[in-house]
PDB file of N, CA and C in Angstrom:
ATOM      1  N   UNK A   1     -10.910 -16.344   4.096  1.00  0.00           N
ATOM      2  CA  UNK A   1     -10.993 -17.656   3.518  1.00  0.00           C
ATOM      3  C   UNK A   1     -10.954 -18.744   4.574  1.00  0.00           C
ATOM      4  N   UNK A   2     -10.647 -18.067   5.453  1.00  0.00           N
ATOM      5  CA  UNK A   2     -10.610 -19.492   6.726  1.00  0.00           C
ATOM      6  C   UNK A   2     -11.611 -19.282   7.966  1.00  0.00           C
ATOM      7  N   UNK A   3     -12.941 -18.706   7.385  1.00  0.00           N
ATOM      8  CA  UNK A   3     -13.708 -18.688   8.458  1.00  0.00           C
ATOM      9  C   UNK A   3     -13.748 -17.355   9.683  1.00  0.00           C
ATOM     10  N   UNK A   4     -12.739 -17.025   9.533  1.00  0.00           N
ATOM     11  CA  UNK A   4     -12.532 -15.501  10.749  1.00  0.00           C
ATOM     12  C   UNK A   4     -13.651 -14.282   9.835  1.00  0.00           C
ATOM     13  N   UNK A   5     -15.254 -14.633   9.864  1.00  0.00           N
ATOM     14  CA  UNK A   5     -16.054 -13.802   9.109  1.00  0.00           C
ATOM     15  C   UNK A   5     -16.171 -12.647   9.708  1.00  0.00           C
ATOM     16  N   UNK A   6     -16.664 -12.992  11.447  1.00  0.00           N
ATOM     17  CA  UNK A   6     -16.811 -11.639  12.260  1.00  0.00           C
ATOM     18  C   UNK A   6     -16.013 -10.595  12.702  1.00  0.00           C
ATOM     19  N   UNK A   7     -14.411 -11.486  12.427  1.00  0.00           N
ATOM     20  CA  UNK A   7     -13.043 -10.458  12.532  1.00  0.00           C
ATOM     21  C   UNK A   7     -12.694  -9.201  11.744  1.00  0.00           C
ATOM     22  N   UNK A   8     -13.402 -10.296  10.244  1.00  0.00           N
ATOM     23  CA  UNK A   8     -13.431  -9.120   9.017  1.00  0.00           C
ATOM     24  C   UNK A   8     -14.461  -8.267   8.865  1.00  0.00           C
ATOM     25  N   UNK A   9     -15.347  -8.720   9.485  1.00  0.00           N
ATOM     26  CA  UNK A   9     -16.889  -7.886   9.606  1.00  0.00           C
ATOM     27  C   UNK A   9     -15.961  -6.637  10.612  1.00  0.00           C
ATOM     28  N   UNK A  10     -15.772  -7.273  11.405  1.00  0.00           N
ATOM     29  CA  UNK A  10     -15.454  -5.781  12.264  1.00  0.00           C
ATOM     30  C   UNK A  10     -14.058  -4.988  12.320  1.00  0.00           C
ATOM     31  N   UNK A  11     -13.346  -5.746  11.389  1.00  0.00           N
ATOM     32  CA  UNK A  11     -12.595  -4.599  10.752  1.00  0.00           C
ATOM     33  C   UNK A  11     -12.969  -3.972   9.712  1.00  0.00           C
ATOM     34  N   UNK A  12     -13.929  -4.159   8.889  1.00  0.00           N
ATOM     35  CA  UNK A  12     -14.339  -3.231   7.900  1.00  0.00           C
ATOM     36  C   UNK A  12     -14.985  -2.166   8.831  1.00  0.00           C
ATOM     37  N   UNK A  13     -16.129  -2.968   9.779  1.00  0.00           N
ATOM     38  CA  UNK A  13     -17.122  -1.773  10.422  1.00  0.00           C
ATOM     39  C   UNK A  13     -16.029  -0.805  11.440  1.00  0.00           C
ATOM     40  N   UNK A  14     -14.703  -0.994  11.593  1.00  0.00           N
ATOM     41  CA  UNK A  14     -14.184   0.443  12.522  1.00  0.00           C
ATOM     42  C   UNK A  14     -13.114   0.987  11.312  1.00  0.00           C
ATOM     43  N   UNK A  15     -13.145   0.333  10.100  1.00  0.00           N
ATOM     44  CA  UNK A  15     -12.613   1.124   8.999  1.00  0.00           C
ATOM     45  C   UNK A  15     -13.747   2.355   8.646  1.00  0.00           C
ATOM     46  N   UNK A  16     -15.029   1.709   8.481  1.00  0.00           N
ATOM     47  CA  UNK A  16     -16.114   2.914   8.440  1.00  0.00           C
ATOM     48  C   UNK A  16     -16.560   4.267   9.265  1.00  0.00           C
ATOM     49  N   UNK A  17     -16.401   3.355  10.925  1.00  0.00           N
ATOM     50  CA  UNK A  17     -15.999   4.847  11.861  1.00  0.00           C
ATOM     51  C   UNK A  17     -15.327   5.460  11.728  1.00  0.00           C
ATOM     52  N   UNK A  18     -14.056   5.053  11.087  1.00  0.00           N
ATOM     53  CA  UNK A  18     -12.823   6.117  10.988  1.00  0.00           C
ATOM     54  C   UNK A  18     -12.430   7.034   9.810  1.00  0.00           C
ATOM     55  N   UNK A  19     -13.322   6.346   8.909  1.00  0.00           N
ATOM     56  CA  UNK A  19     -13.508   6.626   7.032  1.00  0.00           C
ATOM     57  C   UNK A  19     -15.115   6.191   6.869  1.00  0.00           C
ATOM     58  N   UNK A  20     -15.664   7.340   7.182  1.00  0.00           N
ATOM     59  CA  UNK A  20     -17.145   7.012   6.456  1.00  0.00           C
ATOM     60  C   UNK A  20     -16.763   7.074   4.819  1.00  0.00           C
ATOM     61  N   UNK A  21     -17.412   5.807   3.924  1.00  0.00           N
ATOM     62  CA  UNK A  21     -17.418   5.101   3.049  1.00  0.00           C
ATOM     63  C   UNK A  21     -15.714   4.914   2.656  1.00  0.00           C
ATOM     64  N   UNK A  22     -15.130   4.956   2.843  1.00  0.00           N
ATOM     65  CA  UNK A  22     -14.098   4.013   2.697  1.00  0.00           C
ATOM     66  C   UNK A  22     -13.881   2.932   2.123  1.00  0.00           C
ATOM     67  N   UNK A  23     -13.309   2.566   0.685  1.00  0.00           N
ATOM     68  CA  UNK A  23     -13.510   2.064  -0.441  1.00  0.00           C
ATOM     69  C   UNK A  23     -12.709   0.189   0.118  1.00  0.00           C
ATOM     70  N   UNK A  24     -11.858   0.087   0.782  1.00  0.00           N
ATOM     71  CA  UNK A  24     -11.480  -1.120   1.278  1.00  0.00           C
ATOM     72  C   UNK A  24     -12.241  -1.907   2.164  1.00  0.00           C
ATOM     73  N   UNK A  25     -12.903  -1.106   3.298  1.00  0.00           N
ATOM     74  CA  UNK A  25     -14.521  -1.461   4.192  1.00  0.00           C
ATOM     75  C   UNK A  25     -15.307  -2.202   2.997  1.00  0.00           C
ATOM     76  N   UNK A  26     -16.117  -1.231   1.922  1.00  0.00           N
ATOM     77  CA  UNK A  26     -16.862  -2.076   0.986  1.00  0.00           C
ATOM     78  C   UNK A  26     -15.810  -3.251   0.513  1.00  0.00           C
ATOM     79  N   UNK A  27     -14.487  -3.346  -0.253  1.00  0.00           N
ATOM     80  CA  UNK A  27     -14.403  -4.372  -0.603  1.00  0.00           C
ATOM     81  C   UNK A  27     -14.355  -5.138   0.299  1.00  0.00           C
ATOM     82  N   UNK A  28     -13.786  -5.203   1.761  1.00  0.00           N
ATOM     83  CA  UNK A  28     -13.956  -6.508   2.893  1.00  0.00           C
ATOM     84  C   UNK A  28     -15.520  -6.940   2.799  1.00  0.00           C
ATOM     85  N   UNK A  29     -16.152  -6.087   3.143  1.00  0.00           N
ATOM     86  CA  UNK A  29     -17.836  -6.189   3.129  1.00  0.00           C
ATOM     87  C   UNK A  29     -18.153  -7.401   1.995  1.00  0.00           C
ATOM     88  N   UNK A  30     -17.984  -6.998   0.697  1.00  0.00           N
ATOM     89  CA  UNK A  30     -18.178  -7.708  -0.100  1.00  0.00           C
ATOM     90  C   UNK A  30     -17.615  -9.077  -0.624  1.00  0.00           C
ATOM     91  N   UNK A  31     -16.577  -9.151   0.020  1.00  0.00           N
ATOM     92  CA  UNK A  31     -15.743 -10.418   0.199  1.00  0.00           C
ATOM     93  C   UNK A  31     -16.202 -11.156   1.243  1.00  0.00           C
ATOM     94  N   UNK A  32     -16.447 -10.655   2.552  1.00  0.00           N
ATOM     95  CA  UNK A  32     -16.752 -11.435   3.599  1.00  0.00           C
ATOM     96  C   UNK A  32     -17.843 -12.040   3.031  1.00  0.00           C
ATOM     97  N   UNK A  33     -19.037 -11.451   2.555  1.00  0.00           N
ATOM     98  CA  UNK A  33     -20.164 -11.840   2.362  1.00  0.00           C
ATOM     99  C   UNK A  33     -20.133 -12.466   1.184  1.00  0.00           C
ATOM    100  N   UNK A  34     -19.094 -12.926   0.101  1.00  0.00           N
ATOM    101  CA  UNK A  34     -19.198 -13.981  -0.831  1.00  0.00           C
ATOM    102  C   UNK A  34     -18.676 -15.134  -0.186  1.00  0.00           C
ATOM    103  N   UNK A  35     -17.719 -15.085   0.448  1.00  0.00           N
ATOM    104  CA  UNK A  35     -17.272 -16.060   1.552  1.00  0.00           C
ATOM    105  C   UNK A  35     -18.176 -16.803   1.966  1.00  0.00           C
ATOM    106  N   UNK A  36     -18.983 -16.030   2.798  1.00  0.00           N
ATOM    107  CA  UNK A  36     -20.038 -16.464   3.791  1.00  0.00           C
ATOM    108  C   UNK A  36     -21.464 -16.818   2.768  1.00  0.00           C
ATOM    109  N   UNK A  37     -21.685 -17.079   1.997  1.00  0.00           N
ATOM    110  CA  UNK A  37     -22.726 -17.402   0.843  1.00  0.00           C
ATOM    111  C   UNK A  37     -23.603 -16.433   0.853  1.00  0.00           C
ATOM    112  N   UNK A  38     -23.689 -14.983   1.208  1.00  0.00           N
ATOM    113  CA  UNK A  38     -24.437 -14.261   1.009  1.00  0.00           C
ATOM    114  C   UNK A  38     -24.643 -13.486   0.245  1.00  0.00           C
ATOM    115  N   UNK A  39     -25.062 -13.589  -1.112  1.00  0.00           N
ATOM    116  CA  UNK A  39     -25.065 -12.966  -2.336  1.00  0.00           C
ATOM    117  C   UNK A  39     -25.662 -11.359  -2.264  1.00  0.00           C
ATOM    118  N   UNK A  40     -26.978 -11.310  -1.459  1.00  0.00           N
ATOM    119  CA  UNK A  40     -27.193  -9.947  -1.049  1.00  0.00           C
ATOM    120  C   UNK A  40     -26.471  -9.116  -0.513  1.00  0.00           C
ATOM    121  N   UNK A  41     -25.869  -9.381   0.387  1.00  0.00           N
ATOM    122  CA  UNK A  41     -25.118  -8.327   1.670  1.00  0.00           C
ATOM    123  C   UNK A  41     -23.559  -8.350   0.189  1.00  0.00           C
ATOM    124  N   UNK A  42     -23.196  -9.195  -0.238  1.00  0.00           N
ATOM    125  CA  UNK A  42     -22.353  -8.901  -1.092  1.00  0.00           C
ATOM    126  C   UNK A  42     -22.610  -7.590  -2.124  1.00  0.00           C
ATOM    127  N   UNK A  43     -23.476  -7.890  -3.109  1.00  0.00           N
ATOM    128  CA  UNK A  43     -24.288  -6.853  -3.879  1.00  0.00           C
ATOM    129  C   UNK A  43     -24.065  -5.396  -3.335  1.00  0.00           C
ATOM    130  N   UNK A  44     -24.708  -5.079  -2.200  1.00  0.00           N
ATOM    131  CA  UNK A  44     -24.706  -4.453  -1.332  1.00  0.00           C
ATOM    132  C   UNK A  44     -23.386  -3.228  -1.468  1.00  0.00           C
ATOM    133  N   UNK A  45     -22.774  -4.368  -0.785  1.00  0.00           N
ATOM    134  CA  UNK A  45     -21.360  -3.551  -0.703  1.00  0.00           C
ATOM    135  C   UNK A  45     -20.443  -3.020  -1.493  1.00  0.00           C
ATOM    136  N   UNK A  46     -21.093  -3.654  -2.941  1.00  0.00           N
ATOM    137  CA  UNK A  46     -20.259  -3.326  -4.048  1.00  0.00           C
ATOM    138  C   UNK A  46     -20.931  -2.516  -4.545  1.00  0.00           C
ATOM    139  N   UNK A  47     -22.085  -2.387  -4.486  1.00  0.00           N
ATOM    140  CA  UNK A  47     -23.154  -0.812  -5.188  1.00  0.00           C
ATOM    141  C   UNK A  47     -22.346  -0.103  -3.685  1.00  0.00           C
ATOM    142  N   UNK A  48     -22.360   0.058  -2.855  1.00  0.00           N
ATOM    143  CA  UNK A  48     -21.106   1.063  -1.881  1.00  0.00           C
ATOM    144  C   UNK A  48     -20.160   1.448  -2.154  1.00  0.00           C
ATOM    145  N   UNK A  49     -19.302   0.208  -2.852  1.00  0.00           N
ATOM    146  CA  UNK A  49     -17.780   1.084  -3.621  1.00  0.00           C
ATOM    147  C   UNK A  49     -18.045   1.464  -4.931  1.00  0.00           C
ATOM    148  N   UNK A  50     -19.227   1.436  -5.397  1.00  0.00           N
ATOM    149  CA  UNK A  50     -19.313   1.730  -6.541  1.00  0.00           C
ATOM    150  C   UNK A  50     -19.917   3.209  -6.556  1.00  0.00           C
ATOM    151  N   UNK A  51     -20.857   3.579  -5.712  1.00  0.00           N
ATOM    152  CA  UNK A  51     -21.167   4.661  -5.791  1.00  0.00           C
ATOM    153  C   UNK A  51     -20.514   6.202  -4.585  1.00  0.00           C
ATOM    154  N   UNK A  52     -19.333   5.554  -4.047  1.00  0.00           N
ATOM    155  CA  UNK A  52     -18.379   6.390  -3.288  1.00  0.00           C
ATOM    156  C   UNK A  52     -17.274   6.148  -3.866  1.00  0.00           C
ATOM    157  N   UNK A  53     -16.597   5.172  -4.584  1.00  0.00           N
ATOM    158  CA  UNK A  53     -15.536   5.294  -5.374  1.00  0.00           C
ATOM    159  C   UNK A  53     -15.070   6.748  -6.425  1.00  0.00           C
ATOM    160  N   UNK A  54     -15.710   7.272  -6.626  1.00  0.00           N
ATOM    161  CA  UNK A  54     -15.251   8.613  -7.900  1.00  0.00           C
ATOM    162  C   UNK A  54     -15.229   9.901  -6.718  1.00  0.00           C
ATOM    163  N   UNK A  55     -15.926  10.006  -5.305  1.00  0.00           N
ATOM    164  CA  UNK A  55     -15.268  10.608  -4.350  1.00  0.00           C
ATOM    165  C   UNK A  55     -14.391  10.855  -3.425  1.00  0.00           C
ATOM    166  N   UNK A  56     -14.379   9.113  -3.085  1.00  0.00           N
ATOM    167  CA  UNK A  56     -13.589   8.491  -2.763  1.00  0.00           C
ATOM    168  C   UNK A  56     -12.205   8.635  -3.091  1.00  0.00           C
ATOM    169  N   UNK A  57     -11.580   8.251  -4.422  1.00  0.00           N
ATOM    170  CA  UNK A  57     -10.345   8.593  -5.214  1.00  0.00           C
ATOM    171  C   UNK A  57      -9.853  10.154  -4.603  1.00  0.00           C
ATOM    172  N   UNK A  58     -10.685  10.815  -4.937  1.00  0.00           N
ATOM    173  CA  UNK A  58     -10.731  12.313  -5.017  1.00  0.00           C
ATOM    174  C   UNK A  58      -9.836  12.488  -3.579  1.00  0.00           C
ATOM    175  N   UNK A  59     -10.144  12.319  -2.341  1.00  0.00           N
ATOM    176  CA  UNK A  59      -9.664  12.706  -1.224  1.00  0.00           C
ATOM    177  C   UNK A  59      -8.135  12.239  -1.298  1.00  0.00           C
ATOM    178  N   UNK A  60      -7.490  11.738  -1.973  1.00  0.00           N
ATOM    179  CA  UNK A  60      -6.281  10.985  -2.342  1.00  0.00           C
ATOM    180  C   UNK A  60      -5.867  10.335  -0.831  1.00  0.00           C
ATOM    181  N   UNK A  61      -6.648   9.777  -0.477  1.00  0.00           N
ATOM    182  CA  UNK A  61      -5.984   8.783   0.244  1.00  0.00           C
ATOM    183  C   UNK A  61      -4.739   8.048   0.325  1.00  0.00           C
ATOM    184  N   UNK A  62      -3.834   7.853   1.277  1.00  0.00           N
ATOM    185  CA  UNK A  62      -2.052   7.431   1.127  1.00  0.00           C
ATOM    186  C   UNK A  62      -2.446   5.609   0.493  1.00  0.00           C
ATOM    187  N   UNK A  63      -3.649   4.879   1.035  1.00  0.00           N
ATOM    188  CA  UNK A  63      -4.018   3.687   0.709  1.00  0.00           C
ATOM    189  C   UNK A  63      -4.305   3.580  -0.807  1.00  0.00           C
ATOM    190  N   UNK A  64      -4.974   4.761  -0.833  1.00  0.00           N
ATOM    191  CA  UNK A  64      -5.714   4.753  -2.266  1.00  0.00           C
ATOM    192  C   UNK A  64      -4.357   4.915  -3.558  1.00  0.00           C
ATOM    193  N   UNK A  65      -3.817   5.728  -3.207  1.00  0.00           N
ATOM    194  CA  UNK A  65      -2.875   5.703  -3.881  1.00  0.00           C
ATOM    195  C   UNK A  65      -1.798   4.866  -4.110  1.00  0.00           C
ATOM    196  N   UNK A  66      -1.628   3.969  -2.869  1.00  0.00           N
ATOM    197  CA  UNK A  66      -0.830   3.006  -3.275  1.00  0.00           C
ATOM    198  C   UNK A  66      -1.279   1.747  -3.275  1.00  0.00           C
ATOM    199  N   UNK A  67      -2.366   1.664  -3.587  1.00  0.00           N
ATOM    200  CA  UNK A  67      -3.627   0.700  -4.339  1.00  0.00           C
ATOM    201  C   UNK A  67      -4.248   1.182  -5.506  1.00  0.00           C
ATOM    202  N   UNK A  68      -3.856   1.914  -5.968  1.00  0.00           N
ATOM    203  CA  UNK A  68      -4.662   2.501  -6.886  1.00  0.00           C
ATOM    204  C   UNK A  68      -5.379   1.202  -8.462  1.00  0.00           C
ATOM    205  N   UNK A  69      -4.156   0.575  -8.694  1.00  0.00           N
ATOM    206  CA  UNK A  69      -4.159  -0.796  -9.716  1.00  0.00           C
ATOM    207  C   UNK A  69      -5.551  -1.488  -9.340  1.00  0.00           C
ATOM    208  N   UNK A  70      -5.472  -1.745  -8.311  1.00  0.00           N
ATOM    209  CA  UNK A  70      -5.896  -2.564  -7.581  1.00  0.00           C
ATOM    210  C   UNK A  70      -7.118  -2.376  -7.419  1.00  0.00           C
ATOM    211  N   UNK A  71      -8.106  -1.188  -7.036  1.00  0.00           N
ATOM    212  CA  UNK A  71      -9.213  -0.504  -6.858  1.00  0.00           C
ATOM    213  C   UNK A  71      -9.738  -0.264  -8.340  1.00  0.00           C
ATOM    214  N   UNK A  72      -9.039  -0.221  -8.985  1.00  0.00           N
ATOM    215  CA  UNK A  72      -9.583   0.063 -10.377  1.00  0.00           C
ATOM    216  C   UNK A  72     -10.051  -1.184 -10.900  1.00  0.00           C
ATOM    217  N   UNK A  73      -8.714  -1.978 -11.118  1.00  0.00           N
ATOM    218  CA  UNK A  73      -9.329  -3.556 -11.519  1.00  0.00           C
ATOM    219  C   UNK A  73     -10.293  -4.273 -10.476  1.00  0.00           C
ATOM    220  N   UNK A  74     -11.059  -3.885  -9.671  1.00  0.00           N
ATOM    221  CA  UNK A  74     -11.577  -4.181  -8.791  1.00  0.00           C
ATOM    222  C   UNK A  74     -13.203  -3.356  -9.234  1.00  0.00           C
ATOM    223  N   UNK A  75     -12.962  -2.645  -9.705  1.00  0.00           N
ATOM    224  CA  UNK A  75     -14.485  -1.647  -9.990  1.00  0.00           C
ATOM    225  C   UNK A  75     -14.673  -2.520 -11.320  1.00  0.00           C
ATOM    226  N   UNK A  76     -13.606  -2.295 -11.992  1.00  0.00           N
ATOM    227  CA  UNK A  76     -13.585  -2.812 -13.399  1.00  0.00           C
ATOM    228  C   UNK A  76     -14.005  -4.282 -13.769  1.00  0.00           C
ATOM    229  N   UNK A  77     -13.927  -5.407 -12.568  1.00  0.00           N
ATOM    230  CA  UNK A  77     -14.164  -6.717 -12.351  1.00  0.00           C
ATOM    231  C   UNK A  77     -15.701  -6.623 -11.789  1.00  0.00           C
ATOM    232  N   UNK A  78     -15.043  -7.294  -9.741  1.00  0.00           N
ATOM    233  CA  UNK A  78     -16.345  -7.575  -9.401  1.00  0.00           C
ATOM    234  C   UNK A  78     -16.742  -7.006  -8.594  1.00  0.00           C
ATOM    235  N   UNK A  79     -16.654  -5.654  -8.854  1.00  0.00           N
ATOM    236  CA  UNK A  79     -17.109  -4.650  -8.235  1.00  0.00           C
ATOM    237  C   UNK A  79     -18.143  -3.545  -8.895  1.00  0.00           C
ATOM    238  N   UNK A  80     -17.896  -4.344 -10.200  1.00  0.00           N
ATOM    239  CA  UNK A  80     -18.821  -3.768 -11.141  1.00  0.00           C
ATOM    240  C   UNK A  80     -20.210  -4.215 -11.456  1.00  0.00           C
ATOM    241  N   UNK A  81     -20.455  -5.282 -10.814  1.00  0.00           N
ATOM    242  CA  UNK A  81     -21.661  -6.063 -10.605  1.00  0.00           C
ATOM    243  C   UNK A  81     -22.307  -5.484  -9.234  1.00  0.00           C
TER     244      UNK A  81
END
């Protein structure tokens, strides 16, 4: 929210080296890029958590699990677009 776009850009992108598709990467992704007025690259990232999310879960991640609320109402919102 305060402009640090490329900070969050590149903490999502070494969340992805370390977690290919990695469900918090897409939501930064998709936040940075509503931030930043980019409605595409947003889109984007949310068809990403949307279509690695139900595998995603699966690996039970220690994050995932103690986000779990959170990732759901998040698919269930605007992540569902």
């Amino acid at each position: 929210q305060v402009g640090m776009f490329p900070e969050a850009r590149a903490l999502a992108d070494t969340i992805l080296m370390r977690a290919p598709n990695n469900l918090f990467a897409f939501y930064i992704q998709a936040t940075v890029a509503e931030f930043a007025g980019d409605s595409a690259a947003a889109r984007k990232a949310r068809a990403a958590f949307r279509a690695n999310y139900d595998s995603e879960i699966l690996k039970k991640r220690p994050e995932y699990s103690e986000k779990l609320p959170f990732l759901e109402q998040y698919r269930k919102g605007e992540g569902a677009n």
